[in-house]
N, C-alpha and C. Protein backbone atom coordinates (compact mmCIF):
# COMPACT_ATOMS: atom_id res chain seq x y z
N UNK A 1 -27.61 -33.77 42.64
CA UNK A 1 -26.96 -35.04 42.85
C UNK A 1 -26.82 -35.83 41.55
N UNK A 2 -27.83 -35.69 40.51
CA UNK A 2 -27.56 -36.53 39.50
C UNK A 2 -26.38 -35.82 38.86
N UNK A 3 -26.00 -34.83 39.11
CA UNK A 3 -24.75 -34.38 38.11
C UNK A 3 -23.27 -35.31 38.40
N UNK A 4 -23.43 -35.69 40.38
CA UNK A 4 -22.25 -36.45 40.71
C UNK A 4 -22.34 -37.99 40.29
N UNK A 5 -23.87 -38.35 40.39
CA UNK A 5 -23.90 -39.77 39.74
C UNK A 5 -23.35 -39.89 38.38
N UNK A 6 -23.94 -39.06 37.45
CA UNK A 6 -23.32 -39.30 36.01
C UNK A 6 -22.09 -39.66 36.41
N UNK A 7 -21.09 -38.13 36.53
CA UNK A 7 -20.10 -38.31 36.82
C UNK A 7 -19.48 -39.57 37.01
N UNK A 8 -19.81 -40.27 38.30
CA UNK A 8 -19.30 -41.45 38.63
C UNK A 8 -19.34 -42.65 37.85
N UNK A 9 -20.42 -42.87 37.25
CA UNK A 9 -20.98 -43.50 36.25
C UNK A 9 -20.15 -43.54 35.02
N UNK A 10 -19.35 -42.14 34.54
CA UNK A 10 -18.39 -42.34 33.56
C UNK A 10 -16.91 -42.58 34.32
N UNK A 11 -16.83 -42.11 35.47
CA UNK A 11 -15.49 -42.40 36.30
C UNK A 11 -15.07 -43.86 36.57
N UNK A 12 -16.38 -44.29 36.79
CA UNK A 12 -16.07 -45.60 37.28
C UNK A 12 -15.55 -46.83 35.71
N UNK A 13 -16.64 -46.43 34.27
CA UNK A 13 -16.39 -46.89 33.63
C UNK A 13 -14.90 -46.57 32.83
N UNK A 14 -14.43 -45.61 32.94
CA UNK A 14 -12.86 -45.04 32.61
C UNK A 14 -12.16 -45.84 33.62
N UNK A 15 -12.07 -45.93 34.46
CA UNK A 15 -11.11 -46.21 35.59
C UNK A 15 -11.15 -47.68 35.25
N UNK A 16 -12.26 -48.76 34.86
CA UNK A 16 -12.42 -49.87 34.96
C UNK A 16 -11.62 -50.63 33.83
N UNK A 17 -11.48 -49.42 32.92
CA UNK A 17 -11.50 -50.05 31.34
C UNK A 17 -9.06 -50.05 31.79
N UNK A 18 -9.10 -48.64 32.60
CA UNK A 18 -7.57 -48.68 32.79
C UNK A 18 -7.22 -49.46 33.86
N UNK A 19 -7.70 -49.74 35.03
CA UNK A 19 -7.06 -50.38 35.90
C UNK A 19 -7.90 -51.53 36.32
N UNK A 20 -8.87 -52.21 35.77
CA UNK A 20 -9.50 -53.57 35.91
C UNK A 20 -11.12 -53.35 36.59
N UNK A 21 -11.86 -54.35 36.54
CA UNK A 21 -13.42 -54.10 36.65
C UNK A 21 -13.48 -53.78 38.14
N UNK A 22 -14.50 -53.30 38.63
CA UNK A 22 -14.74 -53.23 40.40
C UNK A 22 -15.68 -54.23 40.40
N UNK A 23 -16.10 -54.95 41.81
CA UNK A 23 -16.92 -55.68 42.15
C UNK A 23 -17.79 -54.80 42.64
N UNK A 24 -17.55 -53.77 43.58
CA UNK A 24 -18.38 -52.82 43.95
C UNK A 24 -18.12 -51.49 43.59
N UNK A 25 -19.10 -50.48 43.42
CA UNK A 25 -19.07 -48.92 43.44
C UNK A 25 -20.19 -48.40 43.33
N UNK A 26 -20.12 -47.56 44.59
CA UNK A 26 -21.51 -46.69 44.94
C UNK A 26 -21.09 -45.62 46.08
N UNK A 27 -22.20 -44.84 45.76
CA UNK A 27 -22.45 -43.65 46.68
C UNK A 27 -23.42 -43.69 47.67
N UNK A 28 -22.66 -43.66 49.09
CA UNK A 28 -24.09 -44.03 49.92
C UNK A 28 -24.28 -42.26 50.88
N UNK A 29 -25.21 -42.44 51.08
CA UNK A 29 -25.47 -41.50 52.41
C UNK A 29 -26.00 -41.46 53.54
N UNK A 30 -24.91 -42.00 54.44
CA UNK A 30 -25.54 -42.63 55.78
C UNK A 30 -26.45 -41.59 56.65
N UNK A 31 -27.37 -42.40 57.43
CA UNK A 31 -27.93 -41.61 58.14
C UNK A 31 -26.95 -40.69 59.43
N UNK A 32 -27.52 -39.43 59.50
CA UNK A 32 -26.98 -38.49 60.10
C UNK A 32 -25.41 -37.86 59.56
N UNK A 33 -25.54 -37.85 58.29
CA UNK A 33 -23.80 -37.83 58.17
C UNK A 33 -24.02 -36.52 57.66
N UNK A 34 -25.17 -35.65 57.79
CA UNK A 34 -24.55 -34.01 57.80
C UNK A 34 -24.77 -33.80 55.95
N UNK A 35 -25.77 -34.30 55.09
CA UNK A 35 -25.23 -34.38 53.92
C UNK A 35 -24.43 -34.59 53.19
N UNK A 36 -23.39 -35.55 53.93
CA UNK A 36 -22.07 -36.29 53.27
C UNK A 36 -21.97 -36.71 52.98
N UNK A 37 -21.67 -37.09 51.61
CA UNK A 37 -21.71 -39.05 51.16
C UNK A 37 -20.45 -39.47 50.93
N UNK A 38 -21.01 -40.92 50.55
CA UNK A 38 -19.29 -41.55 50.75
C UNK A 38 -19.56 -42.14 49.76
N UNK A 39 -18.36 -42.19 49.15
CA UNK A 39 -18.30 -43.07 47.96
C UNK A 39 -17.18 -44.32 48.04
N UNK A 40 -18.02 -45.53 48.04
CA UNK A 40 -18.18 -47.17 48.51
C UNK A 40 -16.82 -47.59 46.90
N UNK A 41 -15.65 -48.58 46.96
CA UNK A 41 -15.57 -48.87 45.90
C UNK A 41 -14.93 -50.43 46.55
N UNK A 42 -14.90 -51.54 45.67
CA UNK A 42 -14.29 -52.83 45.85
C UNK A 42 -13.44 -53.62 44.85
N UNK A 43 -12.25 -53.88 44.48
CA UNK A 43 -12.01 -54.69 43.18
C UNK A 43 -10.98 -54.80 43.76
N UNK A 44 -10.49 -56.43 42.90
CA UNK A 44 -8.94 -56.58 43.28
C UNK A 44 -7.94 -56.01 42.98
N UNK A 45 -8.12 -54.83 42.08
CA UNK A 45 -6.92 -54.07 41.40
C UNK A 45 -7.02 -53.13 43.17
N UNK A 46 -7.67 -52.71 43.59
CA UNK A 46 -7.47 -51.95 44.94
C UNK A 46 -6.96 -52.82 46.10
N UNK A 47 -7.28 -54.09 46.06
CA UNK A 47 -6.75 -54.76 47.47
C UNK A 47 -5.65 -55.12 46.96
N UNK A 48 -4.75 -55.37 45.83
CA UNK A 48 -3.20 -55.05 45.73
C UNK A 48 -2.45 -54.52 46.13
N UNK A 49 -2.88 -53.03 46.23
CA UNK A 49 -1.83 -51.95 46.77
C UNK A 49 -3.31 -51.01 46.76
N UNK A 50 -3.63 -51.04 48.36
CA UNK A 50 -5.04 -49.65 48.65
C UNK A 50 -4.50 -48.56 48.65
N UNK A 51 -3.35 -48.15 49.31
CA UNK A 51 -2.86 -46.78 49.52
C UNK A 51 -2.80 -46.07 48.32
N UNK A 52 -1.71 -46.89 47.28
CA UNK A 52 -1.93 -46.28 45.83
C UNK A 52 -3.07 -45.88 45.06
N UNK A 53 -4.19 -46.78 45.32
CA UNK A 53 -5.33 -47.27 44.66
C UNK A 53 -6.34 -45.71 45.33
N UNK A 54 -6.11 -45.73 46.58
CA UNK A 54 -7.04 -44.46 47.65
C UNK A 54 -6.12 -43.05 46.97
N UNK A 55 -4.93 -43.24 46.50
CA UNK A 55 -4.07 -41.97 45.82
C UNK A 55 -4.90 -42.08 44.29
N UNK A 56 -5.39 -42.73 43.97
CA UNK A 56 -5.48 -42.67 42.16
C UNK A 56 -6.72 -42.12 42.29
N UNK A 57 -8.22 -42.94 43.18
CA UNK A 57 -9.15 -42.34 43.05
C UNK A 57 -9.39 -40.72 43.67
N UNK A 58 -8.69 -40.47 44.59
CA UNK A 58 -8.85 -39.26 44.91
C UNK A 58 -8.89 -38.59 44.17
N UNK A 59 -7.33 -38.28 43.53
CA UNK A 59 -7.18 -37.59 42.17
C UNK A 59 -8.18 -37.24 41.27
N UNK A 60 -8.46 -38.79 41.01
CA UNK A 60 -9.76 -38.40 39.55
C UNK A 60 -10.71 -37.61 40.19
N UNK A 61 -11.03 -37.82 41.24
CA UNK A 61 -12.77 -37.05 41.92
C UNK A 61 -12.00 -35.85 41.74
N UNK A 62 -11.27 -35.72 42.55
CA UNK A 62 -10.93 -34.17 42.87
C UNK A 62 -10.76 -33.62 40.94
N UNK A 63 -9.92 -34.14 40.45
CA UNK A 63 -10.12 -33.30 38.92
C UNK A 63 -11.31 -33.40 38.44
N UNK A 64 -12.27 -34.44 38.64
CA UNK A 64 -13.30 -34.38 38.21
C UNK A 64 -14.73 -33.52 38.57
N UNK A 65 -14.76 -33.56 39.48
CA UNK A 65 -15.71 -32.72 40.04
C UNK A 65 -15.19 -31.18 40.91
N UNK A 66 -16.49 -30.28 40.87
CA UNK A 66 -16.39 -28.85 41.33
C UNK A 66 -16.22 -28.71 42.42
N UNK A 67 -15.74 -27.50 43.19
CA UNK A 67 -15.30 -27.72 44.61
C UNK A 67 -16.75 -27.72 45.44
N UNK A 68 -17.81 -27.27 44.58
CA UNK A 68 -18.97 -27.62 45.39
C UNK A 68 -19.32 -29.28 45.41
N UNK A 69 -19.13 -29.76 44.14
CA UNK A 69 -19.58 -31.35 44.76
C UNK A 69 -18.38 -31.80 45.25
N UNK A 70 -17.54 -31.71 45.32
CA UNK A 70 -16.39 -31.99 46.13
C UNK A 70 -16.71 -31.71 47.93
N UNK A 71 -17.34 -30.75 48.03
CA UNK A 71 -17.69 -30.39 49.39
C UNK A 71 -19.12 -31.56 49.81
N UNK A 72 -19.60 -31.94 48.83
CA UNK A 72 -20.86 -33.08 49.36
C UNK A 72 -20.27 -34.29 49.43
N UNK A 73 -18.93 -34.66 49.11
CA UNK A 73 -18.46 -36.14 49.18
C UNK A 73 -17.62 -36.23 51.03
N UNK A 74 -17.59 -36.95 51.41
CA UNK A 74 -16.98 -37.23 52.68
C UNK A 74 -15.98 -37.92 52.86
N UNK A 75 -15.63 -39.23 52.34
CA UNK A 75 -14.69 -39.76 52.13
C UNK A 75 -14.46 -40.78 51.01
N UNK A 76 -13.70 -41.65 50.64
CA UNK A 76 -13.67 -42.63 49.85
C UNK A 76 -13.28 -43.76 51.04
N UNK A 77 -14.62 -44.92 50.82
CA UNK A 77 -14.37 -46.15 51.74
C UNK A 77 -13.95 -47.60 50.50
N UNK A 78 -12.97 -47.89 51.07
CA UNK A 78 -12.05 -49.06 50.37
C UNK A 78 -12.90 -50.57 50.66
N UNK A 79 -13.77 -50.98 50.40
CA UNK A 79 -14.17 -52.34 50.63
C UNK A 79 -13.61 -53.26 50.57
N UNK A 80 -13.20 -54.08 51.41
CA UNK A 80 -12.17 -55.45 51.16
C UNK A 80 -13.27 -56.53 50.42
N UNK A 81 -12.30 -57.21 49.82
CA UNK A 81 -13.43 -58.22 48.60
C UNK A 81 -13.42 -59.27 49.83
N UNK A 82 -12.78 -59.07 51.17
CA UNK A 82 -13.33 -60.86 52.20
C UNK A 82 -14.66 -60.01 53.36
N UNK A 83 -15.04 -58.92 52.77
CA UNK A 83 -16.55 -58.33 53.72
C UNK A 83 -17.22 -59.26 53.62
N UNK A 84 -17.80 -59.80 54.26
CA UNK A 84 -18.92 -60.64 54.26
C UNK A 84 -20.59 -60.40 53.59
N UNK A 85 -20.31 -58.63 53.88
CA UNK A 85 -21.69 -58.49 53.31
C UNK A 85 -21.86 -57.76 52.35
N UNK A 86 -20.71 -58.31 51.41
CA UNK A 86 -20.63 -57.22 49.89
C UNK A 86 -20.78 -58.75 49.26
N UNK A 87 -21.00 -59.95 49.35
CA UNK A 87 -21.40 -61.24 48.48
C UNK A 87 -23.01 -61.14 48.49
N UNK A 88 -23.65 -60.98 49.52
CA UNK A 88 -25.33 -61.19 49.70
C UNK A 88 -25.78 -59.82 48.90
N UNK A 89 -24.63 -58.78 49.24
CA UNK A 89 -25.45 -57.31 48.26
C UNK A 89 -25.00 -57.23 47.25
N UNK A 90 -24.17 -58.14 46.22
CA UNK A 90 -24.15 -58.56 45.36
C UNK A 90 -25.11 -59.59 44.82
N UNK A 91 -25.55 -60.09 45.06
CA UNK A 91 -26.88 -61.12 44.93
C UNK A 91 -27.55 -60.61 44.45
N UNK A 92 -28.28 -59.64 45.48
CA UNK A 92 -29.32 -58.81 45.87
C UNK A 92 -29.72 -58.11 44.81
N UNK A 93 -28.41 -57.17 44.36
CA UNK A 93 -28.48 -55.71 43.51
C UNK A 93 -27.31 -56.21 42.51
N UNK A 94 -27.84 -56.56 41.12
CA UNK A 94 -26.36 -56.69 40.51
C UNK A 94 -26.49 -55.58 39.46
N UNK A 95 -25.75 -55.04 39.36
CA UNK A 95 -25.74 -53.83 38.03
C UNK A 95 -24.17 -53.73 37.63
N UNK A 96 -24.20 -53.23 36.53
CA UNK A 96 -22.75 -52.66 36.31
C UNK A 96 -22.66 -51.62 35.13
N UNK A 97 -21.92 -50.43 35.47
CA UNK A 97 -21.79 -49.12 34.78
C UNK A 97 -23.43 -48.68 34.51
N UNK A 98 -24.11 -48.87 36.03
CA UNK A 98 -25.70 -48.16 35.74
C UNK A 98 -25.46 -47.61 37.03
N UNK A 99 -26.95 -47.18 37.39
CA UNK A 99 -27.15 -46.16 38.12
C UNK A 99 -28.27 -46.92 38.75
N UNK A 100 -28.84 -47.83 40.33
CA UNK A 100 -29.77 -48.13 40.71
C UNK A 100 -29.64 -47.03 41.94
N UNK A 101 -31.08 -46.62 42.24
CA UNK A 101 -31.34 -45.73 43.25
C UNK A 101 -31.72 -46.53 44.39
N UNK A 102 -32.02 -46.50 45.82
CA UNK A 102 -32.25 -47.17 46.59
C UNK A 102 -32.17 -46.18 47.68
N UNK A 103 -33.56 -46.06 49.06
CA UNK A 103 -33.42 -45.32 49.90
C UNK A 103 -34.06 -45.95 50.98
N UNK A 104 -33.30 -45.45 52.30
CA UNK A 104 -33.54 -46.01 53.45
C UNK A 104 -33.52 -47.88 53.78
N UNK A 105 -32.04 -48.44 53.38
CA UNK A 105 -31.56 -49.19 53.93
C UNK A 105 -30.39 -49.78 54.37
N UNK A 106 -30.08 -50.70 54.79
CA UNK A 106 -29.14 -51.02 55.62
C UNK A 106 -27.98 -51.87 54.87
N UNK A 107 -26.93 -51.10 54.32
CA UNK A 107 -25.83 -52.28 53.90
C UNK A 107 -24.31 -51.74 54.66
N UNK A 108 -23.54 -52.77 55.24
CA UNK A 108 -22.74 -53.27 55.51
C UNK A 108 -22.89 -52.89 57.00
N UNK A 109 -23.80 -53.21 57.54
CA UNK A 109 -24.35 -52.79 59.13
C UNK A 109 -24.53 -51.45 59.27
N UNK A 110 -24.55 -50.48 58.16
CA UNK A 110 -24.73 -48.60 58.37
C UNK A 110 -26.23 -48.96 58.04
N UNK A 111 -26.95 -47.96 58.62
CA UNK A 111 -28.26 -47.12 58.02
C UNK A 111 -28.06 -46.48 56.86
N UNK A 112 -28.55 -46.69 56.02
CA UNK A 112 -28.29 -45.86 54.50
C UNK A 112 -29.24 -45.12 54.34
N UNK A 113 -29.16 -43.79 54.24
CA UNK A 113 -30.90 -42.60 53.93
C UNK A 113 -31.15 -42.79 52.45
N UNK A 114 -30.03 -42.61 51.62
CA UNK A 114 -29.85 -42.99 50.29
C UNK A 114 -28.51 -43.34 49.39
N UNK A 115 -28.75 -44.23 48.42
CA UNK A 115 -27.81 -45.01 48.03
C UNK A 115 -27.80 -44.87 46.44
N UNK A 116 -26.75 -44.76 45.40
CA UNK A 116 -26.78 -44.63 44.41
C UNK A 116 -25.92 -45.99 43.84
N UNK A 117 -26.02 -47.45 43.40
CA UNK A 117 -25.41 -48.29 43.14
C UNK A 117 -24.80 -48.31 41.59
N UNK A 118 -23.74 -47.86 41.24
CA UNK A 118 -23.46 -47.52 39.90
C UNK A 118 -22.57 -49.06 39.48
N UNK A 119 -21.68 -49.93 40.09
CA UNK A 119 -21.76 -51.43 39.91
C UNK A 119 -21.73 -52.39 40.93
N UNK A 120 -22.43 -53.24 41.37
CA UNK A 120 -22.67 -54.47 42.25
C UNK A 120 -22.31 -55.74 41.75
N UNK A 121 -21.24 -56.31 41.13
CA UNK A 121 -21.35 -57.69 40.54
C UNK A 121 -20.32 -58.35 41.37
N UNK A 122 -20.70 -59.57 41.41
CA UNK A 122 -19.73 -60.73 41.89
C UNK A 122 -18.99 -61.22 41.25
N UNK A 123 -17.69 -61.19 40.75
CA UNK A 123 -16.56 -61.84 39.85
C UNK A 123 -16.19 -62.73 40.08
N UNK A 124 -16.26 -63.12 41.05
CA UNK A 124 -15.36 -64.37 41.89
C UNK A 124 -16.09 -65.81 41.52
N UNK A 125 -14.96 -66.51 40.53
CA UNK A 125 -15.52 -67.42 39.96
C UNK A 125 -15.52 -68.61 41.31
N UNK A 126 -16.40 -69.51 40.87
CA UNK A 126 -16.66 -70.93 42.13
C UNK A 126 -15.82 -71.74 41.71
């Protein structure tokens, strides 16, 4: 697994530097999901145009990673920046272009078995 975190960890910082910062990005792995994880992302460059945005990241994973870690990812989930509970887990956990580990809890009402938080920040000025 740490080979897909790196990974992401430089994906996310490439992607950020071309198409604008994320508020959120992480890899979670909900309970019972069969060894699947999902990889969590949030920024306003995606709630512009998601469809495009769900076409760009695919791409990179898929060129980026092997068809074996390709087979451990499950989907890509689009976070809207008006979730309610991506402001408090921003609070909570702020990082950006790192890697916080976290296991067995609960964000955005899922059970999480384990969680890899590679950025959590709040942009949204008051």
């Amino acid at each position: 697994m740490k080979e897909i975190v790196d990974k992401l960890v430089e994906i996310e910082k490439e992607t950020s530097e071309e198409k604008g910062e994320y508020d959120f990005f992480a890899l979670f792995l909900r309970e019972n999901s069969s060894d699947k994880w999902d990889i969590l992302v949030a920024a306003n460059w995606i709630d512009n145009n998601k469809e495009e945005a769900l076409k760009y990241l695919a791409k990179i994973f898929q060129n980026s990673f092997n068809q074996n870690e390709l087979l451990s990812i499950s989907r890509i989930v689009l976070i809207e920046d008006t979730n309610p509970a991506l402001p408090a887990l921003q609070q909570a956990i702020n990082v950006e272009h790192g890697s916080i580990e976290i296991k067995d809890a609960n964000f955005f009402g899922l059970e999480i078995k384990h969680a890899f938080l590679i950025t959590s920040k709040n942009r949204q000025v008051a």
